[in-house]
C-alpha atoms as a PDB file:
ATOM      1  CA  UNK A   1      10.334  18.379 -14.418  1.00  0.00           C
ATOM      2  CA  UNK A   2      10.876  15.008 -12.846  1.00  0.00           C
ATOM      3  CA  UNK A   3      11.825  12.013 -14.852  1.00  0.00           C
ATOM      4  CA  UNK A   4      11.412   8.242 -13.339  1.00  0.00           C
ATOM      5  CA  UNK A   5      14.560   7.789 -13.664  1.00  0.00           C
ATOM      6  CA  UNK A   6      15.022  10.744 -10.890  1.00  0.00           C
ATOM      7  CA  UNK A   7      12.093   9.264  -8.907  1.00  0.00           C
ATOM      8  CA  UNK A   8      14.278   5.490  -9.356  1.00  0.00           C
ATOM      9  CA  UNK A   9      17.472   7.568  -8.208  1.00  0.00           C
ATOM     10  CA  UNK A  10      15.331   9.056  -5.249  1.00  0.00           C
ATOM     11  CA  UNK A  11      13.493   5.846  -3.781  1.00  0.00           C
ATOM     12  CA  UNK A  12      17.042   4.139  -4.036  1.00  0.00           C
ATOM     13  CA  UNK A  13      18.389   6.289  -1.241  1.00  0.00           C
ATOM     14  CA  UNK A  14      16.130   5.350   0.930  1.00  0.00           C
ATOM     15  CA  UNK A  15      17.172   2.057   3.545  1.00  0.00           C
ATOM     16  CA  UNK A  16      16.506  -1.380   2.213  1.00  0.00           C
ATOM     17  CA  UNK A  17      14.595  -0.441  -0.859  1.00  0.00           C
ATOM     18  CA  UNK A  18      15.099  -2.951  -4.105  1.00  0.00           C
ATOM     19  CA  UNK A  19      13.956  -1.971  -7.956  1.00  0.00           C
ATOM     20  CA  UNK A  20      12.503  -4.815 -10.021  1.00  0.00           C
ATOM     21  CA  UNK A  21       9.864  -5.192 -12.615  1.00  0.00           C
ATOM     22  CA  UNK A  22       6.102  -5.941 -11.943  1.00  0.00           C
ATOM     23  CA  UNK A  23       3.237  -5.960 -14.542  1.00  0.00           C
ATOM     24  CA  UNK A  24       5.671  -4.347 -17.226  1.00  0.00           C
ATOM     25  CA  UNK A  25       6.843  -1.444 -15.032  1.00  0.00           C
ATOM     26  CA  UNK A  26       9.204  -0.115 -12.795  1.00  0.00           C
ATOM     27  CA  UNK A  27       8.638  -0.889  -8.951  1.00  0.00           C
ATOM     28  CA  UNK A  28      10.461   0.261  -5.878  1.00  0.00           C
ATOM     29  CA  UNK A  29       9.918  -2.352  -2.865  1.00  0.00           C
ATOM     30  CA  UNK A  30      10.639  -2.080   0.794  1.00  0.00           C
ATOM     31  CA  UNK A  31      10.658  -5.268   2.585  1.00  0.00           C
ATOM     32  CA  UNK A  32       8.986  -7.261  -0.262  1.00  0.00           C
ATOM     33  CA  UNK A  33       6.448  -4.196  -0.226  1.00  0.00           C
ATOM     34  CA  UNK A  34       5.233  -1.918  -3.515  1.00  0.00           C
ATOM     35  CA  UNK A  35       5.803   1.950  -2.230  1.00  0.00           C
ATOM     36  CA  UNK A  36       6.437   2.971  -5.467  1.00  0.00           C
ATOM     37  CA  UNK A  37       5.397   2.397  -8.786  1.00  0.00           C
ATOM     38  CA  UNK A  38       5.441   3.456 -12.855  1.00  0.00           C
ATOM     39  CA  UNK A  39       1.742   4.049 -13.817  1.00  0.00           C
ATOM     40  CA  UNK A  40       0.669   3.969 -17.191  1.00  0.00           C
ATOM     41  CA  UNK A  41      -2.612   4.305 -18.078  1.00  0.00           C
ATOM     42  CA  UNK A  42      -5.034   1.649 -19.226  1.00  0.00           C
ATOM     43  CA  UNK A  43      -7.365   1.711 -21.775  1.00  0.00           C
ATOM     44  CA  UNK A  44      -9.776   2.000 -18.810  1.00  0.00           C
ATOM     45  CA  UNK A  45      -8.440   4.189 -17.326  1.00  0.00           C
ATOM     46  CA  UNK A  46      -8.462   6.744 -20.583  1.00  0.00           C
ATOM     47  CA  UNK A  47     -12.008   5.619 -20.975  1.00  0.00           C
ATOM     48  CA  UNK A  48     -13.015   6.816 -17.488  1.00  0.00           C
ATOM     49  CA  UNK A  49     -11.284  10.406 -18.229  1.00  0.00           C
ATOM     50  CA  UNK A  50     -14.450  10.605 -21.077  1.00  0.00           C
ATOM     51  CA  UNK A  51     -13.781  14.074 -22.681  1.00  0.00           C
ATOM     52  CA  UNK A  52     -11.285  15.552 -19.898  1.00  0.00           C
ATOM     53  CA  UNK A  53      -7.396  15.354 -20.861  1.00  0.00           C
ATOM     54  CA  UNK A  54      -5.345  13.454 -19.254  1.00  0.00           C
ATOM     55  CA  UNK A  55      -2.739  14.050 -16.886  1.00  0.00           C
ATOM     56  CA  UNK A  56       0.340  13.982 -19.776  1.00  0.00           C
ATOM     57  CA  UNK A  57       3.810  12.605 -19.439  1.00  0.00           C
ATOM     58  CA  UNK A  58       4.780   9.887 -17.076  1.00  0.00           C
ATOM     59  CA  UNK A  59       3.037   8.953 -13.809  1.00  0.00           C
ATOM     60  CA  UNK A  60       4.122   7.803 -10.646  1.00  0.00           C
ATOM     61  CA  UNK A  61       1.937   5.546  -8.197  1.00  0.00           C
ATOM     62  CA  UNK A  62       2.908   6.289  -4.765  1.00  0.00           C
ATOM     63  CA  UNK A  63       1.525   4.896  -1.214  1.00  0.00           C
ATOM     64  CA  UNK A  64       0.339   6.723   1.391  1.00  0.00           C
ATOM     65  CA  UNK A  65      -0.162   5.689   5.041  1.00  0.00           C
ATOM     66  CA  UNK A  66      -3.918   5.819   5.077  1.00  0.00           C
ATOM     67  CA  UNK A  67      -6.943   7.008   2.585  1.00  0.00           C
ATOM     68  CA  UNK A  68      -6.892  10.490   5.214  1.00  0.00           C
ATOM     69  CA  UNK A  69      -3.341  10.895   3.776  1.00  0.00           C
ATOM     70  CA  UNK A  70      -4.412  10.248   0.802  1.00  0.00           C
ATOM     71  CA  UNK A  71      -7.115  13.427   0.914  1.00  0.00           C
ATOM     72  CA  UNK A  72      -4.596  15.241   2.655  1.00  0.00           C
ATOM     73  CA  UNK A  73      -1.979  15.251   0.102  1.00  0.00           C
ATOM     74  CA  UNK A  74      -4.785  15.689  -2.797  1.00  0.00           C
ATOM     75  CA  UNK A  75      -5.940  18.631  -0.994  1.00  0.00           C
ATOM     76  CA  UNK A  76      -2.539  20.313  -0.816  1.00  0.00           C
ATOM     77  CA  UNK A  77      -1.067  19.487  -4.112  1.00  0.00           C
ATOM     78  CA  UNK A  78      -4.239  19.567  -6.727  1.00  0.00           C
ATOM     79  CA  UNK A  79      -2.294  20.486  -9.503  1.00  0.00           C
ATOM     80  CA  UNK A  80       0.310  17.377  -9.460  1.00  0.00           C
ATOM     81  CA  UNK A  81      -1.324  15.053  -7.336  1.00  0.00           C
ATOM     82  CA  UNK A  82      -4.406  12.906  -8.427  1.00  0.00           C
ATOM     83  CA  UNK A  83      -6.261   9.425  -8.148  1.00  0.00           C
ATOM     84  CA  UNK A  84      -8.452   7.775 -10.657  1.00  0.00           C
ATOM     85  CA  UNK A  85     -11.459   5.418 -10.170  1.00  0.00           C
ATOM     86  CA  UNK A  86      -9.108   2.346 -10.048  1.00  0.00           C
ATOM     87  CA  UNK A  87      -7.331   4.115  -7.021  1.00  0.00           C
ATOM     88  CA  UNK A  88     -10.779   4.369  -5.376  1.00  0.00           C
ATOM     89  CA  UNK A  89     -10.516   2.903  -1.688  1.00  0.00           C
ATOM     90  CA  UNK A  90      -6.884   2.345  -1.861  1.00  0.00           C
ATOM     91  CA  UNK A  91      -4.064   4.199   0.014  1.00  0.00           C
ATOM     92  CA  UNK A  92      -2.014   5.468  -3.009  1.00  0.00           C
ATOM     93  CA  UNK A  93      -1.636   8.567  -5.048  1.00  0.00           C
ATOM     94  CA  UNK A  94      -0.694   9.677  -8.573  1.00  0.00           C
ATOM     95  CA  UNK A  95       2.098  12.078  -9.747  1.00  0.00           C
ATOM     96  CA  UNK A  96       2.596  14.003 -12.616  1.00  0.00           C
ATOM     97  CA  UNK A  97       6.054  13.768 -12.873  1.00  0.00           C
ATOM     98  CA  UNK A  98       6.646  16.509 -15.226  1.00  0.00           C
ATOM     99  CA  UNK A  99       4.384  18.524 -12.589  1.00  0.00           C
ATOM    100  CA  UNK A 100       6.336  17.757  -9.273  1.00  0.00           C
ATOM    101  CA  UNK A 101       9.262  20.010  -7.575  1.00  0.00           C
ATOM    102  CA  UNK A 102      11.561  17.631  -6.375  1.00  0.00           C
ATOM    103  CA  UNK A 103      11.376  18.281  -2.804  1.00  0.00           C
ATOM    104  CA  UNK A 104       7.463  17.115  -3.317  1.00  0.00           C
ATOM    105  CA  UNK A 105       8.802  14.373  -5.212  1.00  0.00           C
ATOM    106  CA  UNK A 106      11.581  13.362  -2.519  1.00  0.00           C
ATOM    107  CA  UNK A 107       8.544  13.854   0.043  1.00  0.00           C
ATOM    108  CA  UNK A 108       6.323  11.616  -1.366  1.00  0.00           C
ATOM    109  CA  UNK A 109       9.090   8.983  -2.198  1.00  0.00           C
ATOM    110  CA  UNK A 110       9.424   9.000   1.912  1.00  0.00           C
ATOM    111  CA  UNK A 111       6.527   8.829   2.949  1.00  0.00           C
ATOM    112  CA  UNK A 112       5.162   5.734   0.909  1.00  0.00           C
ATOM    113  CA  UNK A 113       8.360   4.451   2.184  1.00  0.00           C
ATOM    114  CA  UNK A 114       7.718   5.290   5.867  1.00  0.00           C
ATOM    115  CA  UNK A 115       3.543   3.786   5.032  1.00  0.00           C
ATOM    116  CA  UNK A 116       5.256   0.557   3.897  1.00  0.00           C
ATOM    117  CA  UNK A 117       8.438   0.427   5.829  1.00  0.00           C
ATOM    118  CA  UNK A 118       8.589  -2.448   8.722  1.00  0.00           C
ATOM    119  CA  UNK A 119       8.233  -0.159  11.999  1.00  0.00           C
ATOM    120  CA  UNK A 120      11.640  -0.724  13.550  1.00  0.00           C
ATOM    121  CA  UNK A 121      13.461   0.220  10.079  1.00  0.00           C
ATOM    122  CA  UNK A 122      11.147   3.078   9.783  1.00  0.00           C
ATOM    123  CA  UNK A 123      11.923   4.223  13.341  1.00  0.00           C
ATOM    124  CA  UNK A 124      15.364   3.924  12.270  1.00  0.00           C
ATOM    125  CA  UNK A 125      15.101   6.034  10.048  1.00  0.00           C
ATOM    126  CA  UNK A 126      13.066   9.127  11.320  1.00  0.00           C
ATOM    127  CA  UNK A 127      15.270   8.641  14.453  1.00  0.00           C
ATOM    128  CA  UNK A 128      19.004   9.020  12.241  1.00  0.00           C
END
């Protein structure tokens, strides 16, 4: 079970990345770009769930490089992944955090990095 304060602890390793606050919530930046962010949800957004449950406990927003990824990493993790209608079109996912291993944590933490990462640091990177 996953905490964001492990997901803070996580994104913080990677190169270049900065924590500060945005709409009330915890956001990890890279190169003045969001790749990580605390998700509450909305009253819209609990509307739009109708008579399903939730997902409970705290949620992660995480980029992804493009809305296949996106599919992709639905497809592979259904049971701690997600999106809801507000994510609709964009290239982002949800986590359960109490849901995630942390190797699929650490994994996703990268790879919104890597989609939001300027190319040379991110070929720094994969290249170490």
């Amino acid at each position: 079970m996953a905490t964001i304060d492990d997901a803070a602890e996580l994104a913080l390793q990677l190169p270049e990345v900065t924590e500060a606050e945005r709409h009330g919530n915890r956001t990890w930046y890279v190169a003045r770009k969001a790749f990580a962010w605390e998700r509450p949800f909305s009253r819209a957004d609990l509307r739009r769930f109708g008579e399903q449950t939730p997902p409970d406990g705290p949620i992660l927003a995480v980029r992804v490089e493009d809305l296949g990824e996106k599919e992709a990493v639905l497809a592979a993790h259904p049971d701690v992944f997600f999106t809801i209608p507000h994510f609709d079109g964009f290239a982002a996912v949800l986590i359960q955090l109490r849901q995630v291993s942390a190797p699929a944590l650490r994994e996703a933490l990268t790879d919104g990095w890597l989609a939001c990462a300027p190319a040379t640091l991110a070929s720094q990177f994969l290249n170490r």
